[in-house]
C-alpha atoms as a PDB file:
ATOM      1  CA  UNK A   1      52.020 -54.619  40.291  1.00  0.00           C
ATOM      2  CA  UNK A   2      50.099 -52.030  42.049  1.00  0.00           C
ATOM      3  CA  UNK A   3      51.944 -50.750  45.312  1.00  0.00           C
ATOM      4  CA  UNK A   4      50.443 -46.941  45.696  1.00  0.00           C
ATOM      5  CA  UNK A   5      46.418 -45.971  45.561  1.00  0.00           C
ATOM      6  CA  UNK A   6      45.569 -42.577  45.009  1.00  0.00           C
ATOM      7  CA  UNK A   7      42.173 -41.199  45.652  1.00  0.00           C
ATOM      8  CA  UNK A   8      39.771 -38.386  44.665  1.00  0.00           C
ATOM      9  CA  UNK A   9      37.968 -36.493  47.311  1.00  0.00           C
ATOM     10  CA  UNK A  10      34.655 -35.173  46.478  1.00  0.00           C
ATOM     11  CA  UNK A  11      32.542 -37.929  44.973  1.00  0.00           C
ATOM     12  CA  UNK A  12      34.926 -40.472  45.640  1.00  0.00           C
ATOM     13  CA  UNK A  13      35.692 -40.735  49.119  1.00  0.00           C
ATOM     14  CA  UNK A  14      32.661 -38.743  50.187  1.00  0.00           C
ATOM     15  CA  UNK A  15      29.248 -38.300  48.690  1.00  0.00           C
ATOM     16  CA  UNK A  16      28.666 -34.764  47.913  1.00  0.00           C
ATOM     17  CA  UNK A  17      25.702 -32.876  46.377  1.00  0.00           C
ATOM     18  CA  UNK A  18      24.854 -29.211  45.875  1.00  0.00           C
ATOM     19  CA  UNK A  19      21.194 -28.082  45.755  1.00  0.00           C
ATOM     20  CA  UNK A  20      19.510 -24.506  44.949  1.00  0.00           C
ATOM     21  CA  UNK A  21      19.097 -24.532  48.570  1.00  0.00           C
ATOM     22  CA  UNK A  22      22.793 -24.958  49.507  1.00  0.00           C
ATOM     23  CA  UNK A  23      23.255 -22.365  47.165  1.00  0.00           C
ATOM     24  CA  UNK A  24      21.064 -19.928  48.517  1.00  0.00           C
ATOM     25  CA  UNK A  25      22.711 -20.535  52.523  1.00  0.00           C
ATOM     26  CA  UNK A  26      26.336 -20.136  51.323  1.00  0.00           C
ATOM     27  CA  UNK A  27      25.478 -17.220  49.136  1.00  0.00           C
ATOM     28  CA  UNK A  28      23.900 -15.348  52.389  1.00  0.00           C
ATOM     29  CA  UNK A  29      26.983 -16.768  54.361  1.00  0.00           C
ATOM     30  CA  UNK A  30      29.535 -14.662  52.208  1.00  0.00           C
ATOM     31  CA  UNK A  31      27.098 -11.758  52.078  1.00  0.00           C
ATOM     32  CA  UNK A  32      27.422 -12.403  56.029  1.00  0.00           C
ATOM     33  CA  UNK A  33      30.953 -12.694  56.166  1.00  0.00           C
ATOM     34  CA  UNK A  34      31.766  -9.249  54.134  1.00  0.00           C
ATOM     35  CA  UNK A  35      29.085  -7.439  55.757  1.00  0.00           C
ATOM     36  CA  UNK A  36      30.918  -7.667  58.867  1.00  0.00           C
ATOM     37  CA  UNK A  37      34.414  -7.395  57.246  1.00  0.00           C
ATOM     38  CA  UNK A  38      33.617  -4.221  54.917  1.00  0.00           C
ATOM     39  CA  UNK A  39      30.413  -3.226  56.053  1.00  0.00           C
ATOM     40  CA  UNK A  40      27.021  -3.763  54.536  1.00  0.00           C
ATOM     41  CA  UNK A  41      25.332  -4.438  50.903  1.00  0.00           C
ATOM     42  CA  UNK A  42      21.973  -3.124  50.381  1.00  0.00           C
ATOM     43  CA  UNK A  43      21.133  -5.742  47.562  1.00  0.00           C
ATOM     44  CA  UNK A  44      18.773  -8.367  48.397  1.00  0.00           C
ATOM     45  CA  UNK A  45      19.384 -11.737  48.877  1.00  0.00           C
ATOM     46  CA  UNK A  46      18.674 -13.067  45.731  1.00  0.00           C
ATOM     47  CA  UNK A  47      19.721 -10.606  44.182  1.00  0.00           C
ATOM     48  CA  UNK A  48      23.060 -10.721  45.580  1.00  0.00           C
ATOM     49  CA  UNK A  49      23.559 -15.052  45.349  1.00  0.00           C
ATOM     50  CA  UNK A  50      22.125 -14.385  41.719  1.00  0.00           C
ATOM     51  CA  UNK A  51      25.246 -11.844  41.152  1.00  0.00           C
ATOM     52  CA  UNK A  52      27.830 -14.214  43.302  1.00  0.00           C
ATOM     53  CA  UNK A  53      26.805 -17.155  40.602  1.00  0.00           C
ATOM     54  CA  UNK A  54      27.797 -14.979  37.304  1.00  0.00           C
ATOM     55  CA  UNK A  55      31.158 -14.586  39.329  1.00  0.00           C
ATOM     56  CA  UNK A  56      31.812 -18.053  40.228  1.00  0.00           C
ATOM     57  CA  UNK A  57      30.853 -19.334  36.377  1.00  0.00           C
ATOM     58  CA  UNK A  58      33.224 -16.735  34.946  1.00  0.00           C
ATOM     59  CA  UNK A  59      35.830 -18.528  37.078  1.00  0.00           C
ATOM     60  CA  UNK A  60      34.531 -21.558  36.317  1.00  0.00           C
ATOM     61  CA  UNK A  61      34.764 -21.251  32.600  1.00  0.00           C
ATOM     62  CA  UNK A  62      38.427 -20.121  32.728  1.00  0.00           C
ATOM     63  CA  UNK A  63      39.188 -22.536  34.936  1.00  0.00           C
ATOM     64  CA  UNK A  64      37.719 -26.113  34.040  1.00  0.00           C
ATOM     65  CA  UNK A  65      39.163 -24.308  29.653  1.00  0.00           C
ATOM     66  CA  UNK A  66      42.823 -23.866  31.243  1.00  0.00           C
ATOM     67  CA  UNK A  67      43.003 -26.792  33.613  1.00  0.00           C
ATOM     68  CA  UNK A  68      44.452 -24.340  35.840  1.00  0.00           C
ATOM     69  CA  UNK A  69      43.996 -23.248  39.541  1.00  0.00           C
ATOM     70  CA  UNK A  70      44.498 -19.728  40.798  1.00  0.00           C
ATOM     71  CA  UNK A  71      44.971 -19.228  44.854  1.00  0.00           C
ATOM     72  CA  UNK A  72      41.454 -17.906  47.071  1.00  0.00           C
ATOM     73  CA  UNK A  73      42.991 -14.393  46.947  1.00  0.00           C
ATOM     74  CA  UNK A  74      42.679 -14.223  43.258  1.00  0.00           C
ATOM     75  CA  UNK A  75      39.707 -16.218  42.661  1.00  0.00           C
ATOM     76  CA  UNK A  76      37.433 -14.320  45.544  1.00  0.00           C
ATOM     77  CA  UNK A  77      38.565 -10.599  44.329  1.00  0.00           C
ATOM     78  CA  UNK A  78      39.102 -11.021  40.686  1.00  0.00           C
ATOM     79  CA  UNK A  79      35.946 -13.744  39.568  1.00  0.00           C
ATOM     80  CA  UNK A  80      33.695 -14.658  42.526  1.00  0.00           C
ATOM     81  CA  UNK A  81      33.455 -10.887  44.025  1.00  0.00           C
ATOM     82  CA  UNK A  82      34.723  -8.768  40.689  1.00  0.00           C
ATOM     83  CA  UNK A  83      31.380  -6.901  40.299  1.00  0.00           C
ATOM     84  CA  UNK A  84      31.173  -6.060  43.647  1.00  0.00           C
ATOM     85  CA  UNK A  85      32.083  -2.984  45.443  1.00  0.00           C
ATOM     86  CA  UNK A  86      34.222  -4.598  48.195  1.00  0.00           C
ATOM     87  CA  UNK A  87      37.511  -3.746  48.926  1.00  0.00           C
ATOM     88  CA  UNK A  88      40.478  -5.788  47.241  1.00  0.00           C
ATOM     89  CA  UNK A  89      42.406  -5.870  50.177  1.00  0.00           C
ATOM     90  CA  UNK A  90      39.751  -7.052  52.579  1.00  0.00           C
ATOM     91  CA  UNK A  91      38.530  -9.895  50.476  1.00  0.00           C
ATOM     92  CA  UNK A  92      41.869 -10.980  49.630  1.00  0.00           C
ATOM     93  CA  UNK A  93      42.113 -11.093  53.630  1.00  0.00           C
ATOM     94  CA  UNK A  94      39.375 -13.101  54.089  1.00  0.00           C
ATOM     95  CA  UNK A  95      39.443 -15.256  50.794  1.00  0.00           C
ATOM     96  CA  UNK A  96      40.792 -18.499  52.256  1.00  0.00           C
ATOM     97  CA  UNK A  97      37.817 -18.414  55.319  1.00  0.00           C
ATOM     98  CA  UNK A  98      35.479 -17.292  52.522  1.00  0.00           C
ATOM     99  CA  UNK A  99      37.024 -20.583  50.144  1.00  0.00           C
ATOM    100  CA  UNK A 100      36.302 -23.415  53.294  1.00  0.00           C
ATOM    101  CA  UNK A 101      33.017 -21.687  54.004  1.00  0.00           C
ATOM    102  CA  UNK A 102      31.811 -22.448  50.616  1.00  0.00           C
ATOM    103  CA  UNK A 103      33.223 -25.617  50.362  1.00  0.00           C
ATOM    104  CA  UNK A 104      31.488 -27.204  53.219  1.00  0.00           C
ATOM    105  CA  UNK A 105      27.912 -25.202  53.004  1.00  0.00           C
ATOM    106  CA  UNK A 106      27.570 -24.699  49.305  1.00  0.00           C
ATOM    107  CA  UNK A 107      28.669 -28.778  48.670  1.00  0.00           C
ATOM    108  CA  UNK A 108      27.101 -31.076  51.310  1.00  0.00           C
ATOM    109  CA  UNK A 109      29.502 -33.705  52.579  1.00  0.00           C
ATOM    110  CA  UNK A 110      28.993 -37.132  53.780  1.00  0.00           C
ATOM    111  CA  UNK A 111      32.032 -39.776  54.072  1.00  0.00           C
ATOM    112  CA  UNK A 112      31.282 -42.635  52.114  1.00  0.00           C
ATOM    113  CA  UNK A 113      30.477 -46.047  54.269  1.00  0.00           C
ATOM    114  CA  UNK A 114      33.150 -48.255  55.042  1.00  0.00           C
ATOM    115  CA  UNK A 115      36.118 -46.330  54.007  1.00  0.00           C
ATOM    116  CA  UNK A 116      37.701 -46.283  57.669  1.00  0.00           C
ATOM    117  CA  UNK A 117      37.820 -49.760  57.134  1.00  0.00           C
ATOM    118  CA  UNK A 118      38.871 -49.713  53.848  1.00  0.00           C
ATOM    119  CA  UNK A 119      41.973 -47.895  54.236  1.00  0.00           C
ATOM    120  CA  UNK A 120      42.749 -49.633  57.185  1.00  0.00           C
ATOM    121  CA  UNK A 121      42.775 -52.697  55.644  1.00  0.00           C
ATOM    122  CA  UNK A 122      44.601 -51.644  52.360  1.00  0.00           C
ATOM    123  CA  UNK A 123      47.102 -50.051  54.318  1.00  0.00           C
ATOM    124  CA  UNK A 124      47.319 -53.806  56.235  1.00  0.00           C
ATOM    125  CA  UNK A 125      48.270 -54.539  52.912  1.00  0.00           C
ATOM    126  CA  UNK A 126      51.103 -52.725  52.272  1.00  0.00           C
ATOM    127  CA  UNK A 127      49.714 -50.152  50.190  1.00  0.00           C
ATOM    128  CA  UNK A 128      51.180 -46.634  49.799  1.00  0.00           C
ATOM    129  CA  UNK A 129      47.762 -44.234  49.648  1.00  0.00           C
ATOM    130  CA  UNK A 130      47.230 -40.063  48.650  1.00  0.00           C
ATOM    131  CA  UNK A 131      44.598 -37.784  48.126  1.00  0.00           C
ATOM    132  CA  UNK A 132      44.714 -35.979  44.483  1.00  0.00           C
ATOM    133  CA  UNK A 133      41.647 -33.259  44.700  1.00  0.00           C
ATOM    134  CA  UNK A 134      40.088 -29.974  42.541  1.00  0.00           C
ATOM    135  CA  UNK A 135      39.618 -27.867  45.250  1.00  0.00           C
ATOM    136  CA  UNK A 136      39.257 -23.967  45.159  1.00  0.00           C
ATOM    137  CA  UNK A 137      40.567 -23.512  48.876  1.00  0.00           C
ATOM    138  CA  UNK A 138      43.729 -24.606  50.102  1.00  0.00           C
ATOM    139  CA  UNK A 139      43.260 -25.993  53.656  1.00  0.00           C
ATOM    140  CA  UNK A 140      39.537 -27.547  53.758  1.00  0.00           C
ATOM    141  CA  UNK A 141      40.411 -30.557  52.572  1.00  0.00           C
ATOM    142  CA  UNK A 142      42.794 -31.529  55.449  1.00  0.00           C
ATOM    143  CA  UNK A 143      40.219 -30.404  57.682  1.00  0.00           C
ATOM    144  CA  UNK A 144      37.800 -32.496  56.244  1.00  0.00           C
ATOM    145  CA  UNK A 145      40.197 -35.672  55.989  1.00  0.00           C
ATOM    146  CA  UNK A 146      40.216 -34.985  59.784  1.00  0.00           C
ATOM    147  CA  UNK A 147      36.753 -34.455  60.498  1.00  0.00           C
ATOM    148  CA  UNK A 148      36.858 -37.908  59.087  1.00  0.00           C
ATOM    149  CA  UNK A 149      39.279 -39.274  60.819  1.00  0.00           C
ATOM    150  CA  UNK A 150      41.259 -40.637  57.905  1.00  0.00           C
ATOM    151  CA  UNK A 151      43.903 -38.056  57.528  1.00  0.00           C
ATOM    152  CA  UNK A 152      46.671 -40.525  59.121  1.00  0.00           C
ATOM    153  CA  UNK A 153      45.875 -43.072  56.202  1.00  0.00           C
ATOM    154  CA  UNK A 154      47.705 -40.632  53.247  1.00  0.00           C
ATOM    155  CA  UNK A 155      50.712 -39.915  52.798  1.00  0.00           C
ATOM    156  CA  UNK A 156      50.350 -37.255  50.295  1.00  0.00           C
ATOM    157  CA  UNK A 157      47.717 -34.659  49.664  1.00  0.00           C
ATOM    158  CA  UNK A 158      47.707 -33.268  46.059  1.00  0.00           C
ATOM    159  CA  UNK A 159      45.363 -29.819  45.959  1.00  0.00           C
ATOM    160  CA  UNK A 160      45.212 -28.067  42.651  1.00  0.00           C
ATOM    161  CA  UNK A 161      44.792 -25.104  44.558  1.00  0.00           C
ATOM    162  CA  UNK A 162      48.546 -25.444  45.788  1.00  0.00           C
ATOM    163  CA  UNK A 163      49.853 -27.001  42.098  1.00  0.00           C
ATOM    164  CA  UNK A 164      47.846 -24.124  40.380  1.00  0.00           C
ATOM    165  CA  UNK A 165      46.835 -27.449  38.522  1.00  0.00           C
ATOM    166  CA  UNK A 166      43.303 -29.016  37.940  1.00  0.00           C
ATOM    167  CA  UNK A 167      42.576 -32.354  36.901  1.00  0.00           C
ATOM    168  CA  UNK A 168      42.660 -33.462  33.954  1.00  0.00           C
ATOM    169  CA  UNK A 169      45.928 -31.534  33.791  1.00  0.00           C
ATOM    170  CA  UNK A 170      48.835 -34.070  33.385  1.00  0.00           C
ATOM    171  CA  UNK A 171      51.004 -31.821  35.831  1.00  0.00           C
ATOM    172  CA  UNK A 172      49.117 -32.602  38.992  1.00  0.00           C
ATOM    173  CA  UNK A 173      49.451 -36.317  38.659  1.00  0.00           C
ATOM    174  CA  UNK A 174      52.839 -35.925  38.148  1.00  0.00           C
ATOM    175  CA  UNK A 175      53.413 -33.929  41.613  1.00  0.00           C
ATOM    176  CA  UNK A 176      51.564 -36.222  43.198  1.00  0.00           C
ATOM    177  CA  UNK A 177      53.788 -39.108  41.932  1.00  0.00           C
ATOM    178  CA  UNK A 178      56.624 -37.140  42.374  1.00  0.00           C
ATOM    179  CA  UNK A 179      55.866 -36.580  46.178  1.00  0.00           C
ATOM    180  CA  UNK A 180      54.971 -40.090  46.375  1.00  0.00           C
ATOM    181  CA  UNK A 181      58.439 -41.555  45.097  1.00  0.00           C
ATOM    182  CA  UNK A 182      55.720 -43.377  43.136  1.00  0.00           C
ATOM    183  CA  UNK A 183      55.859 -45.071  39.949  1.00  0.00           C
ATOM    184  CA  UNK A 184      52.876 -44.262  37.904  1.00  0.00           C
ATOM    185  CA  UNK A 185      52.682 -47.878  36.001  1.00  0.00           C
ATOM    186  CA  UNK A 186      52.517 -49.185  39.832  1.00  0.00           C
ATOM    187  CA  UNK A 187      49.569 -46.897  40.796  1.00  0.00           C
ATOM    188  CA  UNK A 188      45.563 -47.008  40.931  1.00  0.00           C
ATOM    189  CA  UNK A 189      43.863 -43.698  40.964  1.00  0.00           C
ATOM    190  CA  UNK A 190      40.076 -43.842  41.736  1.00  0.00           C
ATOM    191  CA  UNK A 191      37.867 -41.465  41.197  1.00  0.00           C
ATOM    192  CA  UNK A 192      34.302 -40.608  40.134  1.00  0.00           C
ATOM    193  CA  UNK A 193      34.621 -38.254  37.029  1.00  0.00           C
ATOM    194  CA  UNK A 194      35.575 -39.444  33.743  1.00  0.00           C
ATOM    195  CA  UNK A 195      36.362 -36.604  32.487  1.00  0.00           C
ATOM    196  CA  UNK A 196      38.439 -35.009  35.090  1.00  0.00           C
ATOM    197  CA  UNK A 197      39.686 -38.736  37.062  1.00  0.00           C
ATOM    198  CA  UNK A 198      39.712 -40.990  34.354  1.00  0.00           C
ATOM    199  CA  UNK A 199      40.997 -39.710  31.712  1.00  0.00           C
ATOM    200  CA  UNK A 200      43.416 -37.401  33.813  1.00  0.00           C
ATOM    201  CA  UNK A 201      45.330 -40.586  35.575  1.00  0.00           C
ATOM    202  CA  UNK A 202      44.900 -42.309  31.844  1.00  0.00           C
ATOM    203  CA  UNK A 203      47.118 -39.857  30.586  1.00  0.00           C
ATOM    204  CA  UNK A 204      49.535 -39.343  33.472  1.00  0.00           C
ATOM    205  CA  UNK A 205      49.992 -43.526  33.247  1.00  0.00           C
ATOM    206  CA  UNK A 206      48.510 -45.000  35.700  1.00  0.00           C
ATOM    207  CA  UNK A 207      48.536 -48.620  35.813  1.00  0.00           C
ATOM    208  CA  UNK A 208      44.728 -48.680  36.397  1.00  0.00           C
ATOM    209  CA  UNK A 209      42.072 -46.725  36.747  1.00  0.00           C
ATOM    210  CA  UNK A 210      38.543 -46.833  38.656  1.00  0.00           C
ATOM    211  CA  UNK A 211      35.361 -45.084  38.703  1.00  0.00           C
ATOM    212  CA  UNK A 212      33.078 -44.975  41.338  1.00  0.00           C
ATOM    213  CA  UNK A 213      30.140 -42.878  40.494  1.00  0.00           C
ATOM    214  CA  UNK A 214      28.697 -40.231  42.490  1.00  0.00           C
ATOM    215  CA  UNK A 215      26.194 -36.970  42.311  1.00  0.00           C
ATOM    216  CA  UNK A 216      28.362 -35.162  40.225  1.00  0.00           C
ATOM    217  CA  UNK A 217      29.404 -38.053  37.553  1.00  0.00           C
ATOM    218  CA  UNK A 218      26.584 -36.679  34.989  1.00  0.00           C
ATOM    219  CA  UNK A 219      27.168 -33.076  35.824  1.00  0.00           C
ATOM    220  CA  UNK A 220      30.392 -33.539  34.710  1.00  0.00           C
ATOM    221  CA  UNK A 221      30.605 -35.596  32.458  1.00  0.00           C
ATOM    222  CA  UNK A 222      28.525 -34.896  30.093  1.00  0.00           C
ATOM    223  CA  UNK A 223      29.953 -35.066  26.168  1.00  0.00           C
ATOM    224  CA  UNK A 224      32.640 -36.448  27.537  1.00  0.00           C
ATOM    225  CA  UNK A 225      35.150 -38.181  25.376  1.00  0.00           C
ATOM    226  CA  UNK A 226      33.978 -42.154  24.889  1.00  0.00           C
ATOM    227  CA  UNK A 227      38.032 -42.595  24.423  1.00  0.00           C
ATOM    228  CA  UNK A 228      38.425 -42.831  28.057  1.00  0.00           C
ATOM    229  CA  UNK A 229      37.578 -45.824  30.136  1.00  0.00           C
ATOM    230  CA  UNK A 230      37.803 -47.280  33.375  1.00  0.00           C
ATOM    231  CA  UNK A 231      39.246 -50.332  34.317  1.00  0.00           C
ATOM    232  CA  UNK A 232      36.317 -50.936  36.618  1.00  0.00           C
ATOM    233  CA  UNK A 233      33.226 -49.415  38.130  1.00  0.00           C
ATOM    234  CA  UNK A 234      32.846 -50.148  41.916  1.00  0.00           C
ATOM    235  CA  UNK A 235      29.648 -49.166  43.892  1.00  0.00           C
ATOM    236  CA  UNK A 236      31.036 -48.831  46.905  1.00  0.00           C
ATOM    237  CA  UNK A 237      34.662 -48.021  48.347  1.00  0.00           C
ATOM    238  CA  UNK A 238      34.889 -51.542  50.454  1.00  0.00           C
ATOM    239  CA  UNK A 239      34.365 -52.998  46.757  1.00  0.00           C
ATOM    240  CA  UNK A 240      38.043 -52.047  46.414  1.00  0.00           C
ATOM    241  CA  UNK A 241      39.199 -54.579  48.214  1.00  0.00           C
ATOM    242  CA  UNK A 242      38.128 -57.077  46.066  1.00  0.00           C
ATOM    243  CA  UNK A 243      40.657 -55.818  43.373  1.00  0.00           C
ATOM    244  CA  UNK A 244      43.375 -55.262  45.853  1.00  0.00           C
END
């Protein structure tokens, strides 16, 4: 029997969506940001979001291939910013401000309707509830959970930035459970990827599993192994409390 819910952040509990035009504003925000930390770059700005992207795909790449997370001070100085002229020091400084920046301008946020209400009433149920997210900063996502006003409903946040785990990786699921006291045959784990939810809690045991698709579902799942299944497919969050 299910007694502990776990949830995915981006696409799951909030819609988010990126657009060439988020890209462009957080790409002039960092440009911003260093040019009054370490003084100015002459490159345009297109020319200088265009260089930014190479970074972040290099990171990409060896991330998403290891299942590993590094911290903001590696990924900013060594991937994001490597072909730059900046200062090591000073963007290590600034990495984690740089990080939350980009995850809030780059990826537009919205919280999904009715999951205030949803959480309330699963945790009327008795249910134990955490957050298990891929996130390349390490505090934005409690600042988001409390922009939302939904922080109090978990008891556990899971970051891979602070395992130095991504999902799919089997080791983040089992920190979260870990943390949780939780048995994995006795938790759900809902989430909108496939390939990095899905299968991910599959493997790590989960008693069941749920997709609810979002913006990035196709992005990132594309080719993606037809081994791994949901137990369901919800539209909506409050459809969860139909199975629970």
């Amino acid at each position: 029997m299910v007694d502990t819910i776990m949830f995915d952040m981006g696409g799951t509990l909030e819609d988010i969506w990126y657009s060439e035009k988020t890209t462009r504003m957080a790409a002039r925000r960092v440009q911003e940001m260093l040019a009054a930390a370490a003084g100015g770059d002459t490159q345009d700005e297109a020319a200088f979001c265009a260089q930014l992207m190479e970074g972040i795909a290099a990171y990409k790449a060896w991330s998403e291939n290891n299942m590993r997370e590094l911290k903001p001070e590696e990924i900013w100085p060594e991937y994001y910013l490597k072909s730059f002229a900046f200062p090591t020091d000073t963007v290590r400084a600034m990495a984690e401000n740089l990080a939350g920046m980009w995850e809030v301008t780059f990826f537009q946020r919205e919280l999904r309707p009715g999951v205030a209400k949803t959480l309330a009433a699963l945790r009327e149920k008795g249910y134990h509830m955490g957050v298990i997210s891929n996130t390349a900063s390490l505090y934005s996502v409690f600042d988001v959970l409390e922009a939302y006003g939904i922080r109090g409903f978990f008891s556990n946040i899971t970051l891979s930035s602070v395992t130095g785990y991504r999902k799919p990786h089997g080791e983040i699921f089992k920190i979260a459970l870990r943390e949780m006291n939780a048995d994995a045959a006795q938790c759900a784990y809902i989430g909108d990827t496939i390939s990095r939810d899905i299968s991910g809690a599959r493997q790590a045991g989960f008693g069941k599993v749920i997709q609810i698709r979002s913006f990035l579902s196709g992005e990132k799942d594309k080719n993606v192994d037809a081994t791994w299944q949901p137990d369901a497919v919800i539209e909506e969050i409050p459809d969860l409390l139909e199975l629970f």
